[in-house]
PDB file of N, CA and C in Angstrom:
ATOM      1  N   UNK A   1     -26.832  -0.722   6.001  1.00  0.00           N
ATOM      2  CA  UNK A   1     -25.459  -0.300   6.118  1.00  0.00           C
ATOM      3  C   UNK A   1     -24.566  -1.446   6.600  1.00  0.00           C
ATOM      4  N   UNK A   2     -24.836  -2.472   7.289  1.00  0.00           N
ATOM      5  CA  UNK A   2     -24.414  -3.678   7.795  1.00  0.00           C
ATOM      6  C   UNK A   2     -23.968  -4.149   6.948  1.00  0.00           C
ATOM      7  N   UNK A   3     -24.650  -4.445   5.709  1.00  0.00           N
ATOM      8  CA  UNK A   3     -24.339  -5.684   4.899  1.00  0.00           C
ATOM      9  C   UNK A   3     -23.486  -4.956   3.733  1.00  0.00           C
ATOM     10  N   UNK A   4     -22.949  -3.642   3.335  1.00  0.00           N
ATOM     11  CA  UNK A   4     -22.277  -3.102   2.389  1.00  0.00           C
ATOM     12  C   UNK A   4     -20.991  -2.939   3.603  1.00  0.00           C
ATOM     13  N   UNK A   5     -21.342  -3.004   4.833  1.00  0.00           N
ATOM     14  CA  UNK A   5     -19.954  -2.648   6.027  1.00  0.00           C
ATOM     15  C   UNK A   5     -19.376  -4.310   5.610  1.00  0.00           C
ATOM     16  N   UNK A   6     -19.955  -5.324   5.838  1.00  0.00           N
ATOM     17  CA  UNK A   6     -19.687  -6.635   5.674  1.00  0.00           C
ATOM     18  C   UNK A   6     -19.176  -6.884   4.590  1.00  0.00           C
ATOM     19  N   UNK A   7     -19.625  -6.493   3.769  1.00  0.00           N
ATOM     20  CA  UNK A   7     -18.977  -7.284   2.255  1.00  0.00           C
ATOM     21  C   UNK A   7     -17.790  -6.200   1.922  1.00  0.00           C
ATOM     22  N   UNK A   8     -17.920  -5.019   2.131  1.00  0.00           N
ATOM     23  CA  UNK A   8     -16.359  -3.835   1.971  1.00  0.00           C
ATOM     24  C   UNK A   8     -15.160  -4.610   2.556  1.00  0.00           C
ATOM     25  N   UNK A   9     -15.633  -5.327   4.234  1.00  0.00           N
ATOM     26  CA  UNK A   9     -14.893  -5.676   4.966  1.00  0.00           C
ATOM     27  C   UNK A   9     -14.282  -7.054   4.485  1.00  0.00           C
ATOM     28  N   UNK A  10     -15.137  -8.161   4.170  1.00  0.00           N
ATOM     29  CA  UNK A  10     -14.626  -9.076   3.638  1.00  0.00           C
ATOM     30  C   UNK A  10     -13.524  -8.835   2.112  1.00  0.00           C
ATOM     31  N   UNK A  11     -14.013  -8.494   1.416  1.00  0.00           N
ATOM     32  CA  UNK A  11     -13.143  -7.740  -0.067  1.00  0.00           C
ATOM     33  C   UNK A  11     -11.779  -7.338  -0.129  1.00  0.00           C
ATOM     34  N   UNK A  12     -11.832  -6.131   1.112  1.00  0.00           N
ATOM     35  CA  UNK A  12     -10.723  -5.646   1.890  1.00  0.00           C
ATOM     36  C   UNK A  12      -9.872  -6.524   2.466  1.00  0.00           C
ATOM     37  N   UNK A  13     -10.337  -7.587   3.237  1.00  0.00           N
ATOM     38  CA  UNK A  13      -9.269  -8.296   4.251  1.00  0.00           C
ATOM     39  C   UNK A  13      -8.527  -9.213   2.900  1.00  0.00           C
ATOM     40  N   UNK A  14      -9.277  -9.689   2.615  1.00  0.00           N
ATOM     41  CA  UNK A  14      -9.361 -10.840   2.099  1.00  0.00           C
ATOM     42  C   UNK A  14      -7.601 -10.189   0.655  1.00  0.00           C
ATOM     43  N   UNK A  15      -8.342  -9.210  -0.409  1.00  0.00           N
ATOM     44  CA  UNK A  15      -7.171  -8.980  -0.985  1.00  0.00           C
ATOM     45  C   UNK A  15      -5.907  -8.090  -0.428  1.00  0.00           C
ATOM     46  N   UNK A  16      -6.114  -7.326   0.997  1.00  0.00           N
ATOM     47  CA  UNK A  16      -4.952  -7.047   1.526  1.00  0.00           C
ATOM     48  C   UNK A  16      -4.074  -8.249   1.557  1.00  0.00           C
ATOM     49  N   UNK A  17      -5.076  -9.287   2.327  1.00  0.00           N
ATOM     50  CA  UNK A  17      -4.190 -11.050   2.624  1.00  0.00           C
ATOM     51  C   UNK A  17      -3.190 -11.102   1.363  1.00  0.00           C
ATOM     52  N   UNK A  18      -3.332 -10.544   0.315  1.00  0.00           N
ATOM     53  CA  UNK A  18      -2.725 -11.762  -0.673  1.00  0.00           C
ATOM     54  C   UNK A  18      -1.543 -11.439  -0.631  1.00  0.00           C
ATOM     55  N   UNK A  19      -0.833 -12.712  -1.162  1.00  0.00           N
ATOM     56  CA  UNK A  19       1.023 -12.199  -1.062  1.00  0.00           C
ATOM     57  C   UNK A  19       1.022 -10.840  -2.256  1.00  0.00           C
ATOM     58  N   UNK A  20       1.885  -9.909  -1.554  1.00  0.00           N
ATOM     59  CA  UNK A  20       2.223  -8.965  -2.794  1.00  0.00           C
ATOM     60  C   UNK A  20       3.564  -9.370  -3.106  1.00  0.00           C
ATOM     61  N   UNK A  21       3.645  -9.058  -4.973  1.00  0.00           N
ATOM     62  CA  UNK A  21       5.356  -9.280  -5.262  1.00  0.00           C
ATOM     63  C   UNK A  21       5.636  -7.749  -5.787  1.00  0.00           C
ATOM     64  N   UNK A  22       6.560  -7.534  -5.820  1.00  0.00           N
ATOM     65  CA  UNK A  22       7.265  -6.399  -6.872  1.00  0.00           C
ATOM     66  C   UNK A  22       8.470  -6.866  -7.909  1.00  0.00           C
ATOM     67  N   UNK A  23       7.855  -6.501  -9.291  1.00  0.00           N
ATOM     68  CA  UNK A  23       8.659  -7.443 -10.231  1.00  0.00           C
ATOM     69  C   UNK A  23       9.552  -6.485 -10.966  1.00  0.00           C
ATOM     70  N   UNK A  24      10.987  -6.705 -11.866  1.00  0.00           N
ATOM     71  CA  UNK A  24      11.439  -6.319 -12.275  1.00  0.00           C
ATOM     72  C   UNK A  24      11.731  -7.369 -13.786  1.00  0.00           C
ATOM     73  N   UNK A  25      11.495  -6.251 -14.796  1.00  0.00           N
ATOM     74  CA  UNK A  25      11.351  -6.558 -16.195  1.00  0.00           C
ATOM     75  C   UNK A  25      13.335  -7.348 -16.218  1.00  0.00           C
ATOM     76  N   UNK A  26      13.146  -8.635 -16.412  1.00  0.00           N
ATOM     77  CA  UNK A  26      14.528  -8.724 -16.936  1.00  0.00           C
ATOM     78  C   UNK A  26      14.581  -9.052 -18.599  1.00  0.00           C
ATOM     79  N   UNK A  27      15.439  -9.577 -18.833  1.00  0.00           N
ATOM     80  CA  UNK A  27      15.887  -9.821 -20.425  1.00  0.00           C
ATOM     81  C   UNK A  27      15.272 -10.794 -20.616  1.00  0.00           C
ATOM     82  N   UNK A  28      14.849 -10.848 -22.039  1.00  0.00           N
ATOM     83  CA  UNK A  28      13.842 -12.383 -22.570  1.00  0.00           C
ATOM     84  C   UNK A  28      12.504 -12.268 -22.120  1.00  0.00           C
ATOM     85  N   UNK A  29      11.915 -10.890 -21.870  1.00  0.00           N
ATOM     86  CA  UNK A  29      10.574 -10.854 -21.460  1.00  0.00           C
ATOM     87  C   UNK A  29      10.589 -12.080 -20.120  1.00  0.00           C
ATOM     88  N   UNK A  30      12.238 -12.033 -19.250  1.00  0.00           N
ATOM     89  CA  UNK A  30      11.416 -12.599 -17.554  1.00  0.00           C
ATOM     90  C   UNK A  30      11.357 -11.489 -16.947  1.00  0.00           C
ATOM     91  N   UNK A  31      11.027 -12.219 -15.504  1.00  0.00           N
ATOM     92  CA  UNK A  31      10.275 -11.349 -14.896  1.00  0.00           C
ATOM     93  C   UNK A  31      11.270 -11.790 -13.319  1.00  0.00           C
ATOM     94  N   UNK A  32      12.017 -11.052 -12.602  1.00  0.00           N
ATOM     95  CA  UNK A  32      12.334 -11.504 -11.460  1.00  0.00           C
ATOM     96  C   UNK A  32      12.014 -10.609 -10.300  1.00  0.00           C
ATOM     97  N   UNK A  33      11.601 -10.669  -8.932  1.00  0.00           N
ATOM     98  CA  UNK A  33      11.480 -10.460  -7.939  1.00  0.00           C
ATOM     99  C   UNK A  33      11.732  -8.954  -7.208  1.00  0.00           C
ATOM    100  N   UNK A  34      11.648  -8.437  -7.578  1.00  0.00           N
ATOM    101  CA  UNK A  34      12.822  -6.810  -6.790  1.00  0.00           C
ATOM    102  C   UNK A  34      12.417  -6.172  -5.534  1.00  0.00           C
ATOM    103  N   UNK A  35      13.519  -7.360  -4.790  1.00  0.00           N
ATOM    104  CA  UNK A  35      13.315  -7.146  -3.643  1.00  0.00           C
ATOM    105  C   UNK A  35      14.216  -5.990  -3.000  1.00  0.00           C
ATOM    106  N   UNK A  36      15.340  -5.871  -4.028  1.00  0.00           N
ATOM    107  CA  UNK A  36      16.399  -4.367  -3.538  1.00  0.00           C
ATOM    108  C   UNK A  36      15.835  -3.258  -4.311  1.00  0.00           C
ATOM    109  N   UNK A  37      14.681  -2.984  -4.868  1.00  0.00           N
ATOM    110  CA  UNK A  37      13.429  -1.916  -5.330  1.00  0.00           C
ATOM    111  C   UNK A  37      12.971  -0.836  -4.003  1.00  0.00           C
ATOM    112  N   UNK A  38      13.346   0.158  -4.087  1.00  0.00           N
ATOM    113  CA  UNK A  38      12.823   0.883  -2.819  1.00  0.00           C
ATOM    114  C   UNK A  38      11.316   1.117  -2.466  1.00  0.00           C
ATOM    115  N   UNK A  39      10.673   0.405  -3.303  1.00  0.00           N
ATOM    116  CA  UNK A  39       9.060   0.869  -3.125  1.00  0.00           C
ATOM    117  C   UNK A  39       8.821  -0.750  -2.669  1.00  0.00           C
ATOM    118  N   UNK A  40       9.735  -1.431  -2.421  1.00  0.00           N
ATOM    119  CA  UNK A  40       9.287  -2.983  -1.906  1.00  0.00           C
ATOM    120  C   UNK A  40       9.126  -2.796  -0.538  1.00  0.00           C
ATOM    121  N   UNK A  41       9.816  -2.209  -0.021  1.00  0.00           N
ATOM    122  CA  UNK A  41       9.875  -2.506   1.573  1.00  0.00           C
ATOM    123  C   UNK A  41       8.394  -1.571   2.094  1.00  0.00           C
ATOM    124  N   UNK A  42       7.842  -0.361   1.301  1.00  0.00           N
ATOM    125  CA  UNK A  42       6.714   0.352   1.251  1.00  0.00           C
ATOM    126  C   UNK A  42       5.475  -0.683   1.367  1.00  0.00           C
ATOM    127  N   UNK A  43       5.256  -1.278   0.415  1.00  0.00           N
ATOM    128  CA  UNK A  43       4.597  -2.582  -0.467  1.00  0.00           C
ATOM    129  C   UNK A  43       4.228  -3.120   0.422  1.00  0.00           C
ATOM    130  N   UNK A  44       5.433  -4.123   1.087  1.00  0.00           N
ATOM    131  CA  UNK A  44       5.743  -5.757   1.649  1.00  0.00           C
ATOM    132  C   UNK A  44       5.587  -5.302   2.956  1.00  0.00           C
ATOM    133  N   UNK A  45       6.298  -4.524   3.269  1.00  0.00           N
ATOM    134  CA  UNK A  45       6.782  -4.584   5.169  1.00  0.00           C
ATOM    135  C   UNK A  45       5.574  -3.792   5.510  1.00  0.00           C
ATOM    136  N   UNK A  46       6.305  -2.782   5.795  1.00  0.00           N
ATOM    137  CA  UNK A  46       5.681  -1.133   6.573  1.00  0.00           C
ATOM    138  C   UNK A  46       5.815  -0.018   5.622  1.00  0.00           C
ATOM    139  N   UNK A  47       4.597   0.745   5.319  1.00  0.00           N
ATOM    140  CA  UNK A  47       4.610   1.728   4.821  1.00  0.00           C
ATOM    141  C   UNK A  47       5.280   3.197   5.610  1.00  0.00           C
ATOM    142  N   UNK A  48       4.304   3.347   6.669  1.00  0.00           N
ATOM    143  CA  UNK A  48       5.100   4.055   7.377  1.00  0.00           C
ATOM    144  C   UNK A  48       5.138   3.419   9.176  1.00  0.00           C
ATOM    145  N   UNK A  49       4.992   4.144  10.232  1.00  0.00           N
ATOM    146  CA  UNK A  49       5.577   3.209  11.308  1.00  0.00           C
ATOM    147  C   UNK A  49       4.245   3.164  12.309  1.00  0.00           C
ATOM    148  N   UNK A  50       2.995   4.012  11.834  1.00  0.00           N
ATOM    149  CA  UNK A  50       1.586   3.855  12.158  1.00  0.00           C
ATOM    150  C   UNK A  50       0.479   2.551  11.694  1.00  0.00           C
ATOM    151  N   UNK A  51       1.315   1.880  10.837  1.00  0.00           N
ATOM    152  CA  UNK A  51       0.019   0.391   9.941  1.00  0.00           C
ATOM    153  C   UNK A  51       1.465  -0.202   9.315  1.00  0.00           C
ATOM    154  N   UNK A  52       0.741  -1.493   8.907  1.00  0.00           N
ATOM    155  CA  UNK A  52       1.131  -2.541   8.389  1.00  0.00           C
ATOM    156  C   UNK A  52       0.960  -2.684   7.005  1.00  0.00           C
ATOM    157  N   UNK A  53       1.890  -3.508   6.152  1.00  0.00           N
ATOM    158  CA  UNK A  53       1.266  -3.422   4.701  1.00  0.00           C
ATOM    159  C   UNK A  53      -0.184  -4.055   4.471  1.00  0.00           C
ATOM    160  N   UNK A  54      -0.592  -4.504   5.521  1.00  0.00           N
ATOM    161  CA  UNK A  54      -1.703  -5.320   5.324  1.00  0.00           C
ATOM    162  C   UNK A  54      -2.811  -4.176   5.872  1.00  0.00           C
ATOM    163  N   UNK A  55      -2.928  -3.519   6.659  1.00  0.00           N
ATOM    164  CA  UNK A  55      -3.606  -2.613   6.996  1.00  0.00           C
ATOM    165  C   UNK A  55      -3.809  -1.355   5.878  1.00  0.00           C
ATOM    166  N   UNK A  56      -2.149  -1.190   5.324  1.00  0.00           N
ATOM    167  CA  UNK A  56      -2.242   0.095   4.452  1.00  0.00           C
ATOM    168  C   UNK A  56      -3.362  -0.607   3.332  1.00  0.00           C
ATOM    169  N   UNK A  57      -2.901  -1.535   2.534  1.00  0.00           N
ATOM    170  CA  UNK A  57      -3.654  -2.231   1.491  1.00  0.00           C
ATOM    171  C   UNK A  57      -5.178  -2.332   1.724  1.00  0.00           C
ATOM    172  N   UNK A  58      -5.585  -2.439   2.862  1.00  0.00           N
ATOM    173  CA  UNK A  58      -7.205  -2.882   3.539  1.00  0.00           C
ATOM    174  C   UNK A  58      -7.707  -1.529   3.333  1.00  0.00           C
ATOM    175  N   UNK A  59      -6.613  -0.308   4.026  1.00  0.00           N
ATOM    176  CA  UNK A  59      -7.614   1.057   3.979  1.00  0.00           C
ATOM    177  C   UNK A  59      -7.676   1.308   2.218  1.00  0.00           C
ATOM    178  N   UNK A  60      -6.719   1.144   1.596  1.00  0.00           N
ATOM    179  CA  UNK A  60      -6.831   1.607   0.109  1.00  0.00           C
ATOM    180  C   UNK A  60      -8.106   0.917  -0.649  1.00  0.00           C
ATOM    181  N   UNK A  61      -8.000  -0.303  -0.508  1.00  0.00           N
ATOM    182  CA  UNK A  61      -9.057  -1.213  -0.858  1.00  0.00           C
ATOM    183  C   UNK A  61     -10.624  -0.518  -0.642  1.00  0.00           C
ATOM    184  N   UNK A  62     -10.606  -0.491   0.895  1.00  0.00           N
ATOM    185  CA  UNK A  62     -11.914   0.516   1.705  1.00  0.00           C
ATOM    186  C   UNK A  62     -12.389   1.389   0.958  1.00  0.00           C
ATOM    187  N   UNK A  63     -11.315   2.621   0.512  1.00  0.00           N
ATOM    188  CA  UNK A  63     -11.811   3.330   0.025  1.00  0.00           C
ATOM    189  C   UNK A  63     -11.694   3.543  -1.548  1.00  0.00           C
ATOM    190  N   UNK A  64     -11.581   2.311  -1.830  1.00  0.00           N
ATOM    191  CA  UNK A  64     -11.448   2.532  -3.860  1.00  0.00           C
ATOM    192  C   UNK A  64     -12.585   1.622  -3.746  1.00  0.00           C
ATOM    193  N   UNK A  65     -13.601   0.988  -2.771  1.00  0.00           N
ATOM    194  CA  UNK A  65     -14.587   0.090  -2.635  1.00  0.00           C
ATOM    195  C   UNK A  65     -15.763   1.126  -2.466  1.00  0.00           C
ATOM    196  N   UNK A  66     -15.779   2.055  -1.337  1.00  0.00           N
ATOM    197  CA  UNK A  66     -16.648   2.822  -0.710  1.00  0.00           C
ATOM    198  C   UNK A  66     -16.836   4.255  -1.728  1.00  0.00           C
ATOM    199  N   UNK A  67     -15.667   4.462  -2.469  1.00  0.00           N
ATOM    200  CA  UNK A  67     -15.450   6.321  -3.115  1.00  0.00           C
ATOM    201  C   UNK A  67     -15.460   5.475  -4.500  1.00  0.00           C
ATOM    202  N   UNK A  68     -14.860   4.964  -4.627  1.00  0.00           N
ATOM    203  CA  UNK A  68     -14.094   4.530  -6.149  1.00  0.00           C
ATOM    204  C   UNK A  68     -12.972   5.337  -6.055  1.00  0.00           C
ATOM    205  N   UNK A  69     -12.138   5.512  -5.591  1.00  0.00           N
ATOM    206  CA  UNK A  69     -10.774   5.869  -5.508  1.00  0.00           C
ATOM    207  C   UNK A  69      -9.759   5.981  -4.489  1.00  0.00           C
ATOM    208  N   UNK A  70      -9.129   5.725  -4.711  1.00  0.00           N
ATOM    209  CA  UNK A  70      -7.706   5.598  -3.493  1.00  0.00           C
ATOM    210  C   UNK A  70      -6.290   6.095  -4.061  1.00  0.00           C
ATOM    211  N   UNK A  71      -5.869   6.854  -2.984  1.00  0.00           N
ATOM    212  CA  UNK A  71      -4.439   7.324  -3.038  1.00  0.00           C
ATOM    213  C   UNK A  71      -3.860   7.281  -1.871  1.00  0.00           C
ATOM    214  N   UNK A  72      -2.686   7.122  -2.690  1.00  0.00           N
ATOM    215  CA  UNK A  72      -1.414   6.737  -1.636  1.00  0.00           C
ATOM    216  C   UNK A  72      -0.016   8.165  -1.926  1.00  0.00           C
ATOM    217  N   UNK A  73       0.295   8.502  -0.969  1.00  0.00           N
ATOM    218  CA  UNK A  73       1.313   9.454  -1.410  1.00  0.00           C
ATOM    219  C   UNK A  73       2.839   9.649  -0.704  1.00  0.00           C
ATOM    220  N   UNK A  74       3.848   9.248  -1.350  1.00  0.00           N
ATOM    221  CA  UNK A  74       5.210   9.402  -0.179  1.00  0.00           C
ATOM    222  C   UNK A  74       5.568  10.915  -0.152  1.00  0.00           C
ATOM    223  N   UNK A  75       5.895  11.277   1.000  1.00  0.00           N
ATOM    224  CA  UNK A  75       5.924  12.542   1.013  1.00  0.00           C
ATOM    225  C   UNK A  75       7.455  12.669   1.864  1.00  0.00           C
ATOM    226  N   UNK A  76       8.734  13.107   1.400  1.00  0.00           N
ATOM    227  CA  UNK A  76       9.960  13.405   1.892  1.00  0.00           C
ATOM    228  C   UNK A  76      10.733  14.517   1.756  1.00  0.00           C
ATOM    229  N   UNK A  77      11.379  14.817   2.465  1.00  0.00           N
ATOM    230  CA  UNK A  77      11.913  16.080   2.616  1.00  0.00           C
ATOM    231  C   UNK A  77      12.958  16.372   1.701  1.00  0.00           C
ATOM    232  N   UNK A  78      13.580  17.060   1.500  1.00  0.00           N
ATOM    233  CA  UNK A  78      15.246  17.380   0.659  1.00  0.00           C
ATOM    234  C   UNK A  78      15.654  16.153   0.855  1.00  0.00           C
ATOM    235  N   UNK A  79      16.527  15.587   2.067  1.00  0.00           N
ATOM    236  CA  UNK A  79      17.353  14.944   2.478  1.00  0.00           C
ATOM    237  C   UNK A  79      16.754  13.292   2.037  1.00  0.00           C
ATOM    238  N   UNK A  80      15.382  13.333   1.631  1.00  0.00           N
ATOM    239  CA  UNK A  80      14.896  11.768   1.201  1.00  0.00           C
ATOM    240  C   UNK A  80      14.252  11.000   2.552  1.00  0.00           C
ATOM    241  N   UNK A  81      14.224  12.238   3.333  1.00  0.00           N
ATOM    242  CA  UNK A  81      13.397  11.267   4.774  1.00  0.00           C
ATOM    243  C   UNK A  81      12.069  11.983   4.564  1.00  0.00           C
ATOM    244  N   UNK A  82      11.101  10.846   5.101  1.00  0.00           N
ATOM    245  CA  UNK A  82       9.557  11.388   5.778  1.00  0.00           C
ATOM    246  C   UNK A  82       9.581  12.337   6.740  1.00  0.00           C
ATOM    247  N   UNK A  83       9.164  12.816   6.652  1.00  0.00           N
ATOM    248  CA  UNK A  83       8.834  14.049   7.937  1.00  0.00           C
ATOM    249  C   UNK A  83       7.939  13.821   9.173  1.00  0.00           C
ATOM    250  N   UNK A  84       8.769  13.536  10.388  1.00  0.00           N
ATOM    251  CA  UNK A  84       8.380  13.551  11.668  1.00  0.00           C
ATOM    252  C   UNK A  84       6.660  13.817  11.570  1.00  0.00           C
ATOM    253  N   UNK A  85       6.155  14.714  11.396  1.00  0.00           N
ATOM    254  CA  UNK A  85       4.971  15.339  11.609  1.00  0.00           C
ATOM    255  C   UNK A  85       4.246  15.744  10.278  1.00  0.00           C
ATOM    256  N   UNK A  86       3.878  14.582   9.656  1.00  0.00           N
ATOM    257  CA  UNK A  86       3.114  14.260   8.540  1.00  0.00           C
ATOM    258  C   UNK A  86       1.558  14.999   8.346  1.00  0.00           C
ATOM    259  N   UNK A  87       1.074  15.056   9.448  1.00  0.00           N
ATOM    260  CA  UNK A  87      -0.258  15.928   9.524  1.00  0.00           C
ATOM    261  C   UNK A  87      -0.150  17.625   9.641  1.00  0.00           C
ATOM    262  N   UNK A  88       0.640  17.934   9.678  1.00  0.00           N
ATOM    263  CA  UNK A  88       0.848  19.350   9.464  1.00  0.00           C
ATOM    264  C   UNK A  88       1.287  19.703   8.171  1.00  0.00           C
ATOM    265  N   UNK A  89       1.191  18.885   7.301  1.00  0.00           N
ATOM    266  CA  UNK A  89       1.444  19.324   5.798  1.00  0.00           C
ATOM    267  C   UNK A  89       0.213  19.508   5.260  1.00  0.00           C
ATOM    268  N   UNK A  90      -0.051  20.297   4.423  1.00  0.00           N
ATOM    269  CA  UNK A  90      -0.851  20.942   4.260  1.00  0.00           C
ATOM    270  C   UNK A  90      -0.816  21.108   2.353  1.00  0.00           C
TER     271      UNK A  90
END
């Protein structure tokens, strides 16, 4: 169990590390940056205000390494905010 904990762990750190971009299709088949994209600051910064993008990315990794699958889900109210108390959804 050590050595599948070790190598999950290395895999994980290692491609959380990498720079993430979020791109937007421009004209002429380029490609520029979209950093005013609302799923960037999700991505790049903080997902929510419990982990880091580098942490969120490590657990997804973990478990699309360990299950073969990973999900991620934004979950907001009417008004477009997260909800205070995320574990009581059901």
């Amino acid at each position: 169990m050590t050595a599948v904990y070790s190598c999950v762990r290395v895999l994980a750190e290692t491609l959380a590390g990498l720079p993430l971009h979020l791109y937007k299709r421009g004209n002429s088949n380029s490609n520029e940056k979209a950093k005013d994209h609302i799923i960037y600051f999700l991505l790049h910064d903080e997902p929510n205000t419990e982990m880091t993008s580098f942490v969120f990315r490590e657990t997804l990794m973990t478990h699309l390494l360990l299950w073969g699958n990973a999900y991620a889900q934004v979950i907001r109210n009417r008004r477009n905010e997260i909800p205070t108390n995320s574990h009581s959804i059901k």
